[in-house]
PDB file of N, CA and C in Angstrom:
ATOM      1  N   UNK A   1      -4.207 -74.323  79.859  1.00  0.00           N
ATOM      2  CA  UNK A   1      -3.673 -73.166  80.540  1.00  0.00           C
ATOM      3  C   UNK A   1      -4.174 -71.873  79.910  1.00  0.00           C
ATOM      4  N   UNK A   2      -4.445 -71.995  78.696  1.00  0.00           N
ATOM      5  CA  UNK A   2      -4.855 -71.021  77.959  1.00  0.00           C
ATOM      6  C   UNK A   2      -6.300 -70.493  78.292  1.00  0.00           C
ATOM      7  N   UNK A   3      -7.074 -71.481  79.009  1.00  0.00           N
ATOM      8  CA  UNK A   3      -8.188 -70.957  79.230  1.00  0.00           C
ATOM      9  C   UNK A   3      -8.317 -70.525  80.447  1.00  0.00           C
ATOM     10  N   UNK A   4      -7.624 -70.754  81.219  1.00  0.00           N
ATOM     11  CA  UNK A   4      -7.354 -70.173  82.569  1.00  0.00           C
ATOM     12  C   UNK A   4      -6.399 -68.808  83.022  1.00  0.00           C
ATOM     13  N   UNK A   5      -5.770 -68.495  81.891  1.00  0.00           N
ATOM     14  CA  UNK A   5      -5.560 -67.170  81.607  1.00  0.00           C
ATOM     15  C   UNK A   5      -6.530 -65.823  81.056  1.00  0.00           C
ATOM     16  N   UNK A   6      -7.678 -66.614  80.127  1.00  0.00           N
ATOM     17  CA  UNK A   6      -8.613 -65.923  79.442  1.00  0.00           C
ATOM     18  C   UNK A   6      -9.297 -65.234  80.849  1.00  0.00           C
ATOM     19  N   UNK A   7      -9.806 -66.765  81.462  1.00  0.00           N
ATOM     20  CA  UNK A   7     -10.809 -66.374  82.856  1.00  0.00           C
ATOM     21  C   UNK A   7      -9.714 -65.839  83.863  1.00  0.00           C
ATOM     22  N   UNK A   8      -8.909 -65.585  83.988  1.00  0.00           N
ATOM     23  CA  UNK A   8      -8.144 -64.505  85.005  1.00  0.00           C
ATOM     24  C   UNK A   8      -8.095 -63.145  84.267  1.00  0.00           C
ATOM     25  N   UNK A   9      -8.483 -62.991  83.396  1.00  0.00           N
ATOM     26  CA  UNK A   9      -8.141 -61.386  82.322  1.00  0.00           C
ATOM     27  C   UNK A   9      -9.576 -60.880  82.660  1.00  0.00           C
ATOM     28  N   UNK A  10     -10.408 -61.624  82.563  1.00  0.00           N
ATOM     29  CA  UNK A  10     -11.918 -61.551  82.568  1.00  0.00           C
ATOM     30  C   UNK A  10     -12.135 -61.173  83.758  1.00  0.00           C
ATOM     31  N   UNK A  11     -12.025 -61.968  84.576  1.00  0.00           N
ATOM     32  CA  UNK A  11     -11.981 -61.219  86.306  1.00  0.00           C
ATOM     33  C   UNK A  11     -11.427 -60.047  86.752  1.00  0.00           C
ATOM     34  N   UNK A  12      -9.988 -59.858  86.121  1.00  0.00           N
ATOM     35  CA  UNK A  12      -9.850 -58.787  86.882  1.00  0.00           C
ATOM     36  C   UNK A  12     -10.178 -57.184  85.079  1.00  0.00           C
ATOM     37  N   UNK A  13     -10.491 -57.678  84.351  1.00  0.00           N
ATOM     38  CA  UNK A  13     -11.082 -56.715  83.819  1.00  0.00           C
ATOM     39  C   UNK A  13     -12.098 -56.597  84.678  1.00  0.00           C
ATOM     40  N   UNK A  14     -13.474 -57.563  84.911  1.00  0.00           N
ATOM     41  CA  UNK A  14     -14.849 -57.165  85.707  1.00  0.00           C
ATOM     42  C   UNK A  14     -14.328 -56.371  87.085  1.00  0.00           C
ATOM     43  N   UNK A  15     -13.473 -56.589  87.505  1.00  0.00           N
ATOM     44  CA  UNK A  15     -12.948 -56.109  88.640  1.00  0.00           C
ATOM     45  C   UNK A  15     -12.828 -54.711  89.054  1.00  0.00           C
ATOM     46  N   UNK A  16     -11.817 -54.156  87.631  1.00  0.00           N
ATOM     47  CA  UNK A  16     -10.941 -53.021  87.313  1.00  0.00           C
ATOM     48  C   UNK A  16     -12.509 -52.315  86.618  1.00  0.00           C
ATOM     49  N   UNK A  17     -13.245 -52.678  86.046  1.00  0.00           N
ATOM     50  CA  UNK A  17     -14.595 -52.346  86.264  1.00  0.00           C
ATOM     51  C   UNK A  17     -15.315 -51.892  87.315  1.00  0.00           C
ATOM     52  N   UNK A  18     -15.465 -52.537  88.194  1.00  0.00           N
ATOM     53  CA  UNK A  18     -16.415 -52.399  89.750  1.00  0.00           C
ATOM     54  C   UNK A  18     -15.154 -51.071  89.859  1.00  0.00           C
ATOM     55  N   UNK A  19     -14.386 -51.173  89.738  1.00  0.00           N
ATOM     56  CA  UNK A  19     -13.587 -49.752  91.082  1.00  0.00           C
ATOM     57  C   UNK A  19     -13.715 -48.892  90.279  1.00  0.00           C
ATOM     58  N   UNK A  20     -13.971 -48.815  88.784  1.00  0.00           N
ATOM     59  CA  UNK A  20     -13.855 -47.312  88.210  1.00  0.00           C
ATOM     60  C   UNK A  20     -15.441 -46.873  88.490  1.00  0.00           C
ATOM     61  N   UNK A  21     -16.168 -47.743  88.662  1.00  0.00           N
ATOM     62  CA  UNK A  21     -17.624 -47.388  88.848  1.00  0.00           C
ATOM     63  C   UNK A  21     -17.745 -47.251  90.678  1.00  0.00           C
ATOM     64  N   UNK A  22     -17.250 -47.787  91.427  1.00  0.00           N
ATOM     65  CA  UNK A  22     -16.717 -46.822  92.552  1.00  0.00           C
ATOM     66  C   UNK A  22     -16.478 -45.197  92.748  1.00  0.00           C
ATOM     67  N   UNK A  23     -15.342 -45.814  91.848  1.00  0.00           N
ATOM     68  CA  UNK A  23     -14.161 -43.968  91.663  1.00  0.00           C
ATOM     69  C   UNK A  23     -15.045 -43.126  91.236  1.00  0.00           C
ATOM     70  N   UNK A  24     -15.827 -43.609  90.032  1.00  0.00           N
ATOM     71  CA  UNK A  24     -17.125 -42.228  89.674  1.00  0.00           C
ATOM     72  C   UNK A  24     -17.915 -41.588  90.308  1.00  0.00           C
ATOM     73  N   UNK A  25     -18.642 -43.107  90.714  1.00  0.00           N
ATOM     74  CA  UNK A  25     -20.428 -43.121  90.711  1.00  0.00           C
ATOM     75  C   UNK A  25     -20.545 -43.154  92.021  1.00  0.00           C
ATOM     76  N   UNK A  26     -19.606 -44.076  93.062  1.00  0.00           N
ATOM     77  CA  UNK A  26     -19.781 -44.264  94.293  1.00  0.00           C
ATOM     78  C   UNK A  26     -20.880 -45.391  94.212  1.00  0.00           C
ATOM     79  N   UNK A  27     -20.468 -46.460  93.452  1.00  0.00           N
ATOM     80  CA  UNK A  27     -22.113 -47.009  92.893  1.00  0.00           C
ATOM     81  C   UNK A  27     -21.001 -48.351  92.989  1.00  0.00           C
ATOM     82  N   UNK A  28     -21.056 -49.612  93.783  1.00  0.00           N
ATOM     83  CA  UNK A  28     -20.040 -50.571  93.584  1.00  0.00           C
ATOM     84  C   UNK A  28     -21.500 -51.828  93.423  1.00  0.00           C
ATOM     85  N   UNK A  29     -20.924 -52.147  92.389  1.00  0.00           N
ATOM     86  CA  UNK A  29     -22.105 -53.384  91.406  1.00  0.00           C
ATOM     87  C   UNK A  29     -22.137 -54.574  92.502  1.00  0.00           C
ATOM     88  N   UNK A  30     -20.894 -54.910  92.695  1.00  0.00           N
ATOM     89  CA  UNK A  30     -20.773 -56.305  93.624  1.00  0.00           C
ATOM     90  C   UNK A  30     -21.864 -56.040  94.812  1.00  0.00           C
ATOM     91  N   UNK A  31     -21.169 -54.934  95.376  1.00  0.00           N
ATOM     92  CA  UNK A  31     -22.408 -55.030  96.816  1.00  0.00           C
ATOM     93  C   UNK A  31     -23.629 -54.620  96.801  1.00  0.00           C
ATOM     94  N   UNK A  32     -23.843 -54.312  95.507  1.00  0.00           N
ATOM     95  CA  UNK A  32     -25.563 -54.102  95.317  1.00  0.00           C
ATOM     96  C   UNK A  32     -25.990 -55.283  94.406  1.00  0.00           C
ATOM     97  N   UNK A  33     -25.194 -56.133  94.563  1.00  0.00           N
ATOM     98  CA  UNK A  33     -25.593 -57.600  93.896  1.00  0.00           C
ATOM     99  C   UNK A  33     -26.205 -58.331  95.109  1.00  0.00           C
ATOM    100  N   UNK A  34     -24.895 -58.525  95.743  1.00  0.00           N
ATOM    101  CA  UNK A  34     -24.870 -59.250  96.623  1.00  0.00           C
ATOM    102  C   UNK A  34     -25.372 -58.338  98.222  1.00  0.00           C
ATOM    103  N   UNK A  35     -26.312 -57.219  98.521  1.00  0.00           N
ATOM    104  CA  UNK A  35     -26.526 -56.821  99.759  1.00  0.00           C
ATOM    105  C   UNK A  35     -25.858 -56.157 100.747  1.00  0.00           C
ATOM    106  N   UNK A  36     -24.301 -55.862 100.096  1.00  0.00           N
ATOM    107  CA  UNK A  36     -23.637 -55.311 101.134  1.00  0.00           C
ATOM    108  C   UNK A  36     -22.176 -55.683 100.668  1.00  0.00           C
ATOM    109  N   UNK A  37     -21.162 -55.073 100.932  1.00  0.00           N
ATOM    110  CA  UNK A  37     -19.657 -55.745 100.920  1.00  0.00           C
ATOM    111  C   UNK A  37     -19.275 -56.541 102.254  1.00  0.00           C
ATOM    112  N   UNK A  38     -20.353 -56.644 103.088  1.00  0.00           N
ATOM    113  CA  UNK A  38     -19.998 -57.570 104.199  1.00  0.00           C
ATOM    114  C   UNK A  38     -20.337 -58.816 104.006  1.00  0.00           C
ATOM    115  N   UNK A  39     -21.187 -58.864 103.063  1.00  0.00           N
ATOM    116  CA  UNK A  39     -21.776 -60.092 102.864  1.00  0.00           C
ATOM    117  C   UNK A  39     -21.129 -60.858 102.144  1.00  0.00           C
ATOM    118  N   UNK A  40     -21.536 -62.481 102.504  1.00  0.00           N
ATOM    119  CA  UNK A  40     -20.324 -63.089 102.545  1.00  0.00           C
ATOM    120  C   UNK A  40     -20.105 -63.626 100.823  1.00  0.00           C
ATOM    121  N   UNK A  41     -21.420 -63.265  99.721  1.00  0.00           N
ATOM    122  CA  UNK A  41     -21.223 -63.399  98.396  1.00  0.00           C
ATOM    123  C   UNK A  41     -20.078 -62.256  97.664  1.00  0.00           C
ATOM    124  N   UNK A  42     -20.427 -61.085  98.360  1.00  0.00           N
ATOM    125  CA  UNK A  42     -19.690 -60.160  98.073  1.00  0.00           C
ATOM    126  C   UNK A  42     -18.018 -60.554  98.360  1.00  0.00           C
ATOM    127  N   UNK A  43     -17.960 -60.932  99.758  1.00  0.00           N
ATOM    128  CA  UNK A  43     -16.519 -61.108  99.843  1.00  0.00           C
ATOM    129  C   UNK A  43     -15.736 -62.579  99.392  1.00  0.00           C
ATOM    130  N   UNK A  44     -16.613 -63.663  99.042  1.00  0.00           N
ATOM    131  CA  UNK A  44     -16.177 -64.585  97.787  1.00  0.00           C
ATOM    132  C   UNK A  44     -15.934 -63.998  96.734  1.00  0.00           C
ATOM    133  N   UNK A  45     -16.768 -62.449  95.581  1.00  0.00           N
ATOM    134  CA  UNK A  45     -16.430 -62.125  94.448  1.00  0.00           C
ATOM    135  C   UNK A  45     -15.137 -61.629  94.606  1.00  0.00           C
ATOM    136  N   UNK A  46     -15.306 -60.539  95.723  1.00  0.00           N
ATOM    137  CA  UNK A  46     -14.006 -60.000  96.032  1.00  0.00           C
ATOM    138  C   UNK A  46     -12.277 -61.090  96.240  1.00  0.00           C
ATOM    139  N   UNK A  47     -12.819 -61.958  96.706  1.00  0.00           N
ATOM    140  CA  UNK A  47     -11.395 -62.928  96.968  1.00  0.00           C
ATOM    141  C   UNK A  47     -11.290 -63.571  95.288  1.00  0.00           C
ATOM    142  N   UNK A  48     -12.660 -63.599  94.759  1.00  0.00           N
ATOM    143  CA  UNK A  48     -11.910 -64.279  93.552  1.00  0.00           C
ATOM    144  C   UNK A  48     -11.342 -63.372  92.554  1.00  0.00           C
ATOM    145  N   UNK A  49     -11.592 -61.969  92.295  1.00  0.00           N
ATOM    146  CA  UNK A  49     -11.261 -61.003  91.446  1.00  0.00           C
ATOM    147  C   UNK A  49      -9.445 -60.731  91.739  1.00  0.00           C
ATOM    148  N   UNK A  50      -9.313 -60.913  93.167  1.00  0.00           N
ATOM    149  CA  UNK A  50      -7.867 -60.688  94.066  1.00  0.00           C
ATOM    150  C   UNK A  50      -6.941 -61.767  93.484  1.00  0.00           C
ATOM    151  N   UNK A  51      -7.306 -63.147  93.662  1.00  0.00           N
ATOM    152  CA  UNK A  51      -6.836 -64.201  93.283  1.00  0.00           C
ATOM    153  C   UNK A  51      -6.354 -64.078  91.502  1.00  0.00           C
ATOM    154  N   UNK A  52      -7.614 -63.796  90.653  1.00  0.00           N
ATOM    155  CA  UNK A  52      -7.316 -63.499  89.491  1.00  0.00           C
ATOM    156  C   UNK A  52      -6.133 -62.612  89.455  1.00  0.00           C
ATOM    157  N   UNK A  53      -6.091 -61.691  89.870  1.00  0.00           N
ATOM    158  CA  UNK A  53      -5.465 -60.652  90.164  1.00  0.00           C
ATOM    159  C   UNK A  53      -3.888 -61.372  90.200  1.00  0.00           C
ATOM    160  N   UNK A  54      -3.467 -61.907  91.284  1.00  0.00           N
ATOM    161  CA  UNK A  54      -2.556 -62.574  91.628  1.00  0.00           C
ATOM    162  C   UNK A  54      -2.125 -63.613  90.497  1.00  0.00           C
ATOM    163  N   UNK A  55      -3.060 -64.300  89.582  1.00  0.00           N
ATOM    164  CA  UNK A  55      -2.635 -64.944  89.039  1.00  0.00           C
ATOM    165  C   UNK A  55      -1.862 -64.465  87.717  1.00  0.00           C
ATOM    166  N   UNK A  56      -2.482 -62.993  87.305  1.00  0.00           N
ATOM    167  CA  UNK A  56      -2.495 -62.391  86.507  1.00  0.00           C
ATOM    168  C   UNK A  56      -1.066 -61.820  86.364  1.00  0.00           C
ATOM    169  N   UNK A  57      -0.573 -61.741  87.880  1.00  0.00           N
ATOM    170  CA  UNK A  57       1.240 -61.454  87.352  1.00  0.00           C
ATOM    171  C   UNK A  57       1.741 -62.191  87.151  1.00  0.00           C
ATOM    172  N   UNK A  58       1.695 -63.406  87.177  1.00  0.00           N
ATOM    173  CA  UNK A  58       2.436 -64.085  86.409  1.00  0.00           C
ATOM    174  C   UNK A  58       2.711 -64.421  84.714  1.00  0.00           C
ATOM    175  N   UNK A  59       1.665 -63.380  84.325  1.00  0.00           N
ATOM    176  CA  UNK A  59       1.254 -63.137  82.328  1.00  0.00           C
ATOM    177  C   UNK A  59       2.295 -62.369  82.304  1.00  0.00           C
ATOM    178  N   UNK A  60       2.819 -61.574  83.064  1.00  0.00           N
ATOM    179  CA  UNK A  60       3.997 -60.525  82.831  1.00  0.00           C
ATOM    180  C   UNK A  60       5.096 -61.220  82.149  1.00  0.00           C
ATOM    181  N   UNK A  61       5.288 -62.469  82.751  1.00  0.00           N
ATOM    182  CA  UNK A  61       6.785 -63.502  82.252  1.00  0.00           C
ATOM    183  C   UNK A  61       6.340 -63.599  80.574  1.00  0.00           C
ATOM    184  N   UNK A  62       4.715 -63.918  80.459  1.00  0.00           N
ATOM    185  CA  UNK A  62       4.118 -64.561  79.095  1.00  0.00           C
ATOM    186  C   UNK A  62       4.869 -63.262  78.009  1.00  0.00           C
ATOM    187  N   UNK A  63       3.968 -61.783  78.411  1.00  0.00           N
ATOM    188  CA  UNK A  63       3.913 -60.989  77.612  1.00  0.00           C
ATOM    189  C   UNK A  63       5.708 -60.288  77.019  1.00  0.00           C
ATOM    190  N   UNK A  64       6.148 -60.372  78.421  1.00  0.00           N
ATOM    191  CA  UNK A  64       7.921 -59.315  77.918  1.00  0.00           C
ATOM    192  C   UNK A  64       8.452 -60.050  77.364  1.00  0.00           C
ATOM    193  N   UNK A  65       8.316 -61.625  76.921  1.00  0.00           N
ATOM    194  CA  UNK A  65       9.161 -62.336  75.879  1.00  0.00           C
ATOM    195  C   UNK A  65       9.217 -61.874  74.531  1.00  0.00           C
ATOM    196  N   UNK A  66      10.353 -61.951  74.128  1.00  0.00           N
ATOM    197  CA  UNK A  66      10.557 -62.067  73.188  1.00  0.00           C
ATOM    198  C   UNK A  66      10.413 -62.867  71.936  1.00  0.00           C
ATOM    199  N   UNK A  67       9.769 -62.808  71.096  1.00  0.00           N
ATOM    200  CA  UNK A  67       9.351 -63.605  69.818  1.00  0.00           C
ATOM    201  C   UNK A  67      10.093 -64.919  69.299  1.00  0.00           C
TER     202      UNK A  67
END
């Protein structure tokens, strides 16, 4: 489980990445990877960064515990 938390932190860090380089640059990495945000590599990265995303609230329960 532990490693499947690492690779959900990782995703949506790369993620939270792509949009600040958006927000700047107007420059989004994914769709100049992949040809376009229509394209359908682009919108697999995109569903998996989302998913991470999703999985990622559930670390909230991990982190507010108490010791």
């Amino acid at each position: 489980m532990k490693t499947l938390n690492v690779i959900s932190l990782i995703l949506v860090i790369l993620g939270g990445l792509n949009w600040l380089s958006v927000g700047l640059f107007e420059y989004d990495v994914v769709s100049e990877i992949f040809g376009g945000s229509a394209e359908v590599g682009s919108k697999i990265v995109y569903i998996i960064v989302g998913v991470a995303a999703l999985y990622a609230l559930s670390l909230f329960g991990k982190v507010t515990k108490n010791p």
